[in-house]
C-alpha atoms as a PDB file:
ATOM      1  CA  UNK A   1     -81.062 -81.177-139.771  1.00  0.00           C
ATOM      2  CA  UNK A   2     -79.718 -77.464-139.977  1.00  0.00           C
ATOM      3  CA  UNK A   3     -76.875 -76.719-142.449  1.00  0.00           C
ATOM      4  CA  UNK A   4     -75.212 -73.430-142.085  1.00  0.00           C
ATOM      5  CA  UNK A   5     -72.876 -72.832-145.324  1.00  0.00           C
ATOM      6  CA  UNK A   6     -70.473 -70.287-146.515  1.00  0.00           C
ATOM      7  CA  UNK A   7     -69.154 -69.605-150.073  1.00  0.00           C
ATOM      8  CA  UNK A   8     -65.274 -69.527-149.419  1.00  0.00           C
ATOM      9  CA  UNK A   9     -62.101 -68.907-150.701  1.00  0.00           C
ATOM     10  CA  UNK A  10     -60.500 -71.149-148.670  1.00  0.00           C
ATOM     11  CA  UNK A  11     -61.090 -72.768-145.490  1.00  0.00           C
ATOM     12  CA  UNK A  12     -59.473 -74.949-142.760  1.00  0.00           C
ATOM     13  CA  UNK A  13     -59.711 -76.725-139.304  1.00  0.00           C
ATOM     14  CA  UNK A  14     -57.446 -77.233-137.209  1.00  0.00           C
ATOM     15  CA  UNK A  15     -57.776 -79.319-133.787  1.00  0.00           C
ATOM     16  CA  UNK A  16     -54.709 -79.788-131.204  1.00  0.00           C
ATOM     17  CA  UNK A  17     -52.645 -77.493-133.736  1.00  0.00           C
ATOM     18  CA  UNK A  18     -52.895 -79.811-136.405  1.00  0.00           C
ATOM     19  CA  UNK A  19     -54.854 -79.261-139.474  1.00  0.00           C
ATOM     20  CA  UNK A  20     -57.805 -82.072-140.059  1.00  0.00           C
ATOM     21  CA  UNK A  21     -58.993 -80.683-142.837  1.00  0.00           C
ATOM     22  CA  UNK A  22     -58.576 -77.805-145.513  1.00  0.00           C
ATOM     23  CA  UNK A  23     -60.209 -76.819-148.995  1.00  0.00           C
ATOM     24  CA  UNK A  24     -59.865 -74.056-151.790  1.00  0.00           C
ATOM     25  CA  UNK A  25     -62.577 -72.843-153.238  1.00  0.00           C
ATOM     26  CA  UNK A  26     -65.919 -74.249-152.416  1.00  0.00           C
ATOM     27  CA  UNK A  27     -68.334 -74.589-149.656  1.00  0.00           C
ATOM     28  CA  UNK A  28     -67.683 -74.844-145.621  1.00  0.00           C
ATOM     29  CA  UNK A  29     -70.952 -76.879-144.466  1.00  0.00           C
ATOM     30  CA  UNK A  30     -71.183 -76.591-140.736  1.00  0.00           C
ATOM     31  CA  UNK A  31     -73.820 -79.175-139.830  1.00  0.00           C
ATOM     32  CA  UNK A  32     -76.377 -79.648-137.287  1.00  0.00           C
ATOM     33  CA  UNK A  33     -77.717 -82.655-136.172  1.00  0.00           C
ATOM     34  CA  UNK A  34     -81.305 -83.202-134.269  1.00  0.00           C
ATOM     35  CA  UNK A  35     -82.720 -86.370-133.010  1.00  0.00           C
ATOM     36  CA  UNK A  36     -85.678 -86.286-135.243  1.00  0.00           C
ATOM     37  CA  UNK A  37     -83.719 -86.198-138.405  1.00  0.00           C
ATOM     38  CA  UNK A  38     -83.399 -89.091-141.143  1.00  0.00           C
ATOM     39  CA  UNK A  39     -81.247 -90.471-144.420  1.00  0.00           C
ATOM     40  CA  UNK A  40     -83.717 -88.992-146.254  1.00  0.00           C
ATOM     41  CA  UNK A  41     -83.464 -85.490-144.622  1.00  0.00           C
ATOM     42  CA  UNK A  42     -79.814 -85.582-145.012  1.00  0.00           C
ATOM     43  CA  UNK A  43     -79.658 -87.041-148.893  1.00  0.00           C
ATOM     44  CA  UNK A  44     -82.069 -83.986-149.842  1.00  0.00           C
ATOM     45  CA  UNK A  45     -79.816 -81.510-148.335  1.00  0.00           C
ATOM     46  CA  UNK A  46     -76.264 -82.673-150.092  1.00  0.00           C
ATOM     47  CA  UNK A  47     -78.401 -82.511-153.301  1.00  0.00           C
ATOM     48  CA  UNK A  48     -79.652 -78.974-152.163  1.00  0.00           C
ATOM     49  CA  UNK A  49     -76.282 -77.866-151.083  1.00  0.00           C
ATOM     50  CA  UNK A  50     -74.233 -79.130-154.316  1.00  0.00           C
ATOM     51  CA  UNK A  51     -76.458 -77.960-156.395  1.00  0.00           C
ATOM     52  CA  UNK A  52     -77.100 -74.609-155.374  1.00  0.00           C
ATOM     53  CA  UNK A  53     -76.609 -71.878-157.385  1.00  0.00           C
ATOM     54  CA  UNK A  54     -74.305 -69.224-155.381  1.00  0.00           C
ATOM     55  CA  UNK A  55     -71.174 -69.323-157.453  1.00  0.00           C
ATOM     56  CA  UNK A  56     -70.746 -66.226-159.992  1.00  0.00           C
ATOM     57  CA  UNK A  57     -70.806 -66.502-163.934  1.00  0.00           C
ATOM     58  CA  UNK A  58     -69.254 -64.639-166.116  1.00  0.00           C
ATOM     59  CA  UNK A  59     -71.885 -62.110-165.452  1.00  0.00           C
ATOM     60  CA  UNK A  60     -71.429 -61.381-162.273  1.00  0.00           C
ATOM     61  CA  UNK A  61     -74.336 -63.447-161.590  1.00  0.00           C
ATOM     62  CA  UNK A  62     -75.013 -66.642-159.191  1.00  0.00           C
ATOM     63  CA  UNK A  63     -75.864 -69.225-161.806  1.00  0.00           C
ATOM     64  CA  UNK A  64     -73.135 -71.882-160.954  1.00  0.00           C
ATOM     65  CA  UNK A  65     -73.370 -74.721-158.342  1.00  0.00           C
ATOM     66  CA  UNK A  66     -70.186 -76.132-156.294  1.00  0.00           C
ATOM     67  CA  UNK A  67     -70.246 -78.864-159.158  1.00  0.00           C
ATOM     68  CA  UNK A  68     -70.215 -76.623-161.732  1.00  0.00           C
ATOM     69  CA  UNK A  69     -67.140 -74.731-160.434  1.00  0.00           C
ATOM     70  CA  UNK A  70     -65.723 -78.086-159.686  1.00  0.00           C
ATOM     71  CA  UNK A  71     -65.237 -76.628-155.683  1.00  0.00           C
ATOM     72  CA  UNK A  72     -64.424 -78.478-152.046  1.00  0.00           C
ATOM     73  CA  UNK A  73     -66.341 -78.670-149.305  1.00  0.00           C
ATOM     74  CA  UNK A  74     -65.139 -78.641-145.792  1.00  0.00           C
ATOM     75  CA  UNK A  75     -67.820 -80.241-143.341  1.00  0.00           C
ATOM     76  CA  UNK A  76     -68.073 -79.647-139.927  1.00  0.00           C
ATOM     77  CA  UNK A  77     -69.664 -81.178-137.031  1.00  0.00           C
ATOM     78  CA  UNK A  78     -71.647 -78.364-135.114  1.00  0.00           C
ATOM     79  CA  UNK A  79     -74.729 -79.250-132.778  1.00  0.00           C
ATOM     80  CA  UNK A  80     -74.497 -75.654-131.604  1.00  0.00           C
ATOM     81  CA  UNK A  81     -76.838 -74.904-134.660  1.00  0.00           C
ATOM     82  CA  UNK A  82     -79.508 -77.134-133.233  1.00  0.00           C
ATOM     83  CA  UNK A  83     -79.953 -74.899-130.119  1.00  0.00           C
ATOM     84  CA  UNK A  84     -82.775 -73.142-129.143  1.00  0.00           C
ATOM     85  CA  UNK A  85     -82.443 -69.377-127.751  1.00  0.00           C
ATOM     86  CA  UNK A  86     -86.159 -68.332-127.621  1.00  0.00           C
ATOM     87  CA  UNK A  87     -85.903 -69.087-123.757  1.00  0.00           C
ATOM     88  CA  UNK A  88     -83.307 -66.773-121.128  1.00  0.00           C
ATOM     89  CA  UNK A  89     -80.276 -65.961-121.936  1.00  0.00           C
ATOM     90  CA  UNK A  90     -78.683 -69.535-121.992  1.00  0.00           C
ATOM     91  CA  UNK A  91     -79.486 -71.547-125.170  1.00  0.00           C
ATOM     92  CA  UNK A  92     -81.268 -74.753-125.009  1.00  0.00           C
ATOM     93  CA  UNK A  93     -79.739 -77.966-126.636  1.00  0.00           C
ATOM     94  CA  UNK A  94     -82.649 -80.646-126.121  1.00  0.00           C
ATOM     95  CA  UNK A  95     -83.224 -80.448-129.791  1.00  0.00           C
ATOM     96  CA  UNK A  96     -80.202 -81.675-130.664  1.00  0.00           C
ATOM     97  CA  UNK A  97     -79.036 -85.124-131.293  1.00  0.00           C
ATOM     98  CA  UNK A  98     -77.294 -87.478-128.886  1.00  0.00           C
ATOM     99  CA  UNK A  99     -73.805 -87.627-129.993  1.00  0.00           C
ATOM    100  CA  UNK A 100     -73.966 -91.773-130.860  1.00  0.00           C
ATOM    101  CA  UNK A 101     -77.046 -90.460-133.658  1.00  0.00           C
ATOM    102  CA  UNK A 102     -75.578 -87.156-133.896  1.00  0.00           C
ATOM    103  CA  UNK A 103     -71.862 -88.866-135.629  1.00  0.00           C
ATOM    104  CA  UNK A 104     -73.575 -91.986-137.834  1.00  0.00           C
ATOM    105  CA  UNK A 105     -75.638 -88.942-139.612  1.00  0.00           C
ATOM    106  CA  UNK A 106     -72.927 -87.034-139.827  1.00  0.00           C
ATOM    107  CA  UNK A 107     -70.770 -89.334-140.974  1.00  0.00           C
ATOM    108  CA  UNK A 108     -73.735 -90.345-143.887  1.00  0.00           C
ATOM    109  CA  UNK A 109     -73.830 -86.776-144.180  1.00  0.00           C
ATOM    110  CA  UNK A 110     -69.899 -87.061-145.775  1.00  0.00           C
ATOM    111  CA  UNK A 111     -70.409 -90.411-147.711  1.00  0.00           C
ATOM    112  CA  UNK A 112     -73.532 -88.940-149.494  1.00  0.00           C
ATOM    113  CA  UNK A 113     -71.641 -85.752-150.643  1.00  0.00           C
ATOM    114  CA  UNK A 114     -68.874 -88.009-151.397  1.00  0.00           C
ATOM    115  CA  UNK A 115     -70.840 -89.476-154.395  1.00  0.00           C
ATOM    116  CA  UNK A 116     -70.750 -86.471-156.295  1.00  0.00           C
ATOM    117  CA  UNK A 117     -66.723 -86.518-156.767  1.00  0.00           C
ATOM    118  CA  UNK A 118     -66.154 -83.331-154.797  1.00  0.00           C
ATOM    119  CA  UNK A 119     -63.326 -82.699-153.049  1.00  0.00           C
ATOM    120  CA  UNK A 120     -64.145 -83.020-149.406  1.00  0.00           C
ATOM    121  CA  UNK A 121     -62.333 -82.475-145.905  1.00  0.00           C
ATOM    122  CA  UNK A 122     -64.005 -82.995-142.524  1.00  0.00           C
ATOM    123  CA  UNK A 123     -63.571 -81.652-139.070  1.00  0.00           C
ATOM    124  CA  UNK A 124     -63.437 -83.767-135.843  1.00  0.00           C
ATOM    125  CA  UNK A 125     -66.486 -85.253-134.464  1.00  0.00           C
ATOM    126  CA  UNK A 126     -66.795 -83.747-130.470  1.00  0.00           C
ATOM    127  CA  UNK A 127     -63.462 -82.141-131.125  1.00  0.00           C
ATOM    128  CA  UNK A 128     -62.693 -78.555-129.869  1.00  0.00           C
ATOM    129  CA  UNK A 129     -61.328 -77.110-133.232  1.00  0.00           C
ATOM    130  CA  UNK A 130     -60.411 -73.882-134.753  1.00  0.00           C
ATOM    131  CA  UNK A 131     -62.556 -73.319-137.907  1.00  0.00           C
ATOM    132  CA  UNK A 132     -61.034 -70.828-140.281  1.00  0.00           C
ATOM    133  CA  UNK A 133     -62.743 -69.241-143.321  1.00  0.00           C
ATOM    134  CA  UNK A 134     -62.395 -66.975-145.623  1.00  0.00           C
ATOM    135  CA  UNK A 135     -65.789 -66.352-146.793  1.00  0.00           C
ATOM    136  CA  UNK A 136     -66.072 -64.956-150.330  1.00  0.00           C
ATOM    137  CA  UNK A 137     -68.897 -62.461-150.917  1.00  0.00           C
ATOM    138  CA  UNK A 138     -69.928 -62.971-148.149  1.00  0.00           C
ATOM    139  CA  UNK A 139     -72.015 -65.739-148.847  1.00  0.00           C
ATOM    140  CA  UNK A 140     -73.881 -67.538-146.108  1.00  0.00           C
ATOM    141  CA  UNK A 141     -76.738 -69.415-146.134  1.00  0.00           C
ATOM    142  CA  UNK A 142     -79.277 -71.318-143.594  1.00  0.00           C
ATOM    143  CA  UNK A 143     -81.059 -74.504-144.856  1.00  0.00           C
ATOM    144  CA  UNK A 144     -83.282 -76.275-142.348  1.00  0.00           C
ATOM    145  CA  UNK A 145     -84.423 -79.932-143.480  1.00  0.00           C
ATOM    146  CA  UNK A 146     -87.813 -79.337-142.278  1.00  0.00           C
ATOM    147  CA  UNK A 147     -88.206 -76.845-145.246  1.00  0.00           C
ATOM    148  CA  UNK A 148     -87.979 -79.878-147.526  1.00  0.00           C
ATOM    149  CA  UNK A 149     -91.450 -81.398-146.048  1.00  0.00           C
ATOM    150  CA  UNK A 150     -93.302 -77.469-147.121  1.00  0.00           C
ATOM    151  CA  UNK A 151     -91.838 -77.248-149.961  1.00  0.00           C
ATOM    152  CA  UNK A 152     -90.597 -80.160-152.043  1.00  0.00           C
ATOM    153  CA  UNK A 153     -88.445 -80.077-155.184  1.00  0.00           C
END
């Protein structure tokens, strides 16, 4: 499972011109699904994502987790992370979960974060939507689940 996420001011997502989802301050999670991945992979990541330390403190310095600032998440649905562009010039997607798989993990994905008492708005699974940020720093990360297995914590 990849997870691309972006420190934000605010965030939103619109699909057919109405909004599904919108946060404050917090995290927008853009999430990739492959066929390979498990409950497991996707419990380690919420931990990893709520807990890591990318918010400022008083010091200018990241030493404060979504949970300790108390911020949203917005999490969206996108397999387009999964592909693979080592190949031509048109990306490969056979990594990527089937969309039955791809929307029960992703939908775990939201009732695991949901656990920690964040805030937390979604996009539409399959949907065509506008995604708008406002990232704050910037701030954007990669995680890759696979990571977990090299380096455990």
């Amino acid at each position: 499972m990849k997870v691309l996420l972006q420190r934000v001011s605010w965030a939103k997502i619109t699909v057919n011109d109405k909004i599904s989802g919108k946060i404050g301050p917090g995290l927008c999670v853009f999430l990739g699904v492959i066929s390979e991945d498990t409950k497991e992979d996707i419990s380690w990541l919420v931990k990893k994502v709520i807990n890591l330390r990318i918010f400022e403190d008083e010091n200018n310095k990241m030493n404060r987790s979504l949970l300790d600032e108390n911020g949203e998440m917005l999490i969206v649905s996108q397999f387009t992370l999964c592909g693979n562009c080592s190949k031509g010039r048109r990306p490969s997607w056979i990594g990527a979960a089937e969309p039955t798989f791809a929307e029960k993990m992703y939908k775990y994905f939201i009732e695991e974060a949901s656990k920690y008492g964040i805030k937390i708005a979604t996009g539409v699974f399959q949907a065509h939507m506008q995604v708008e940020i406002c990232n704050d720093g910037p701030v954007t990360l990669m995680i890759d689940s696979k990571e977990r297995k090299k380096n455990e914590d």
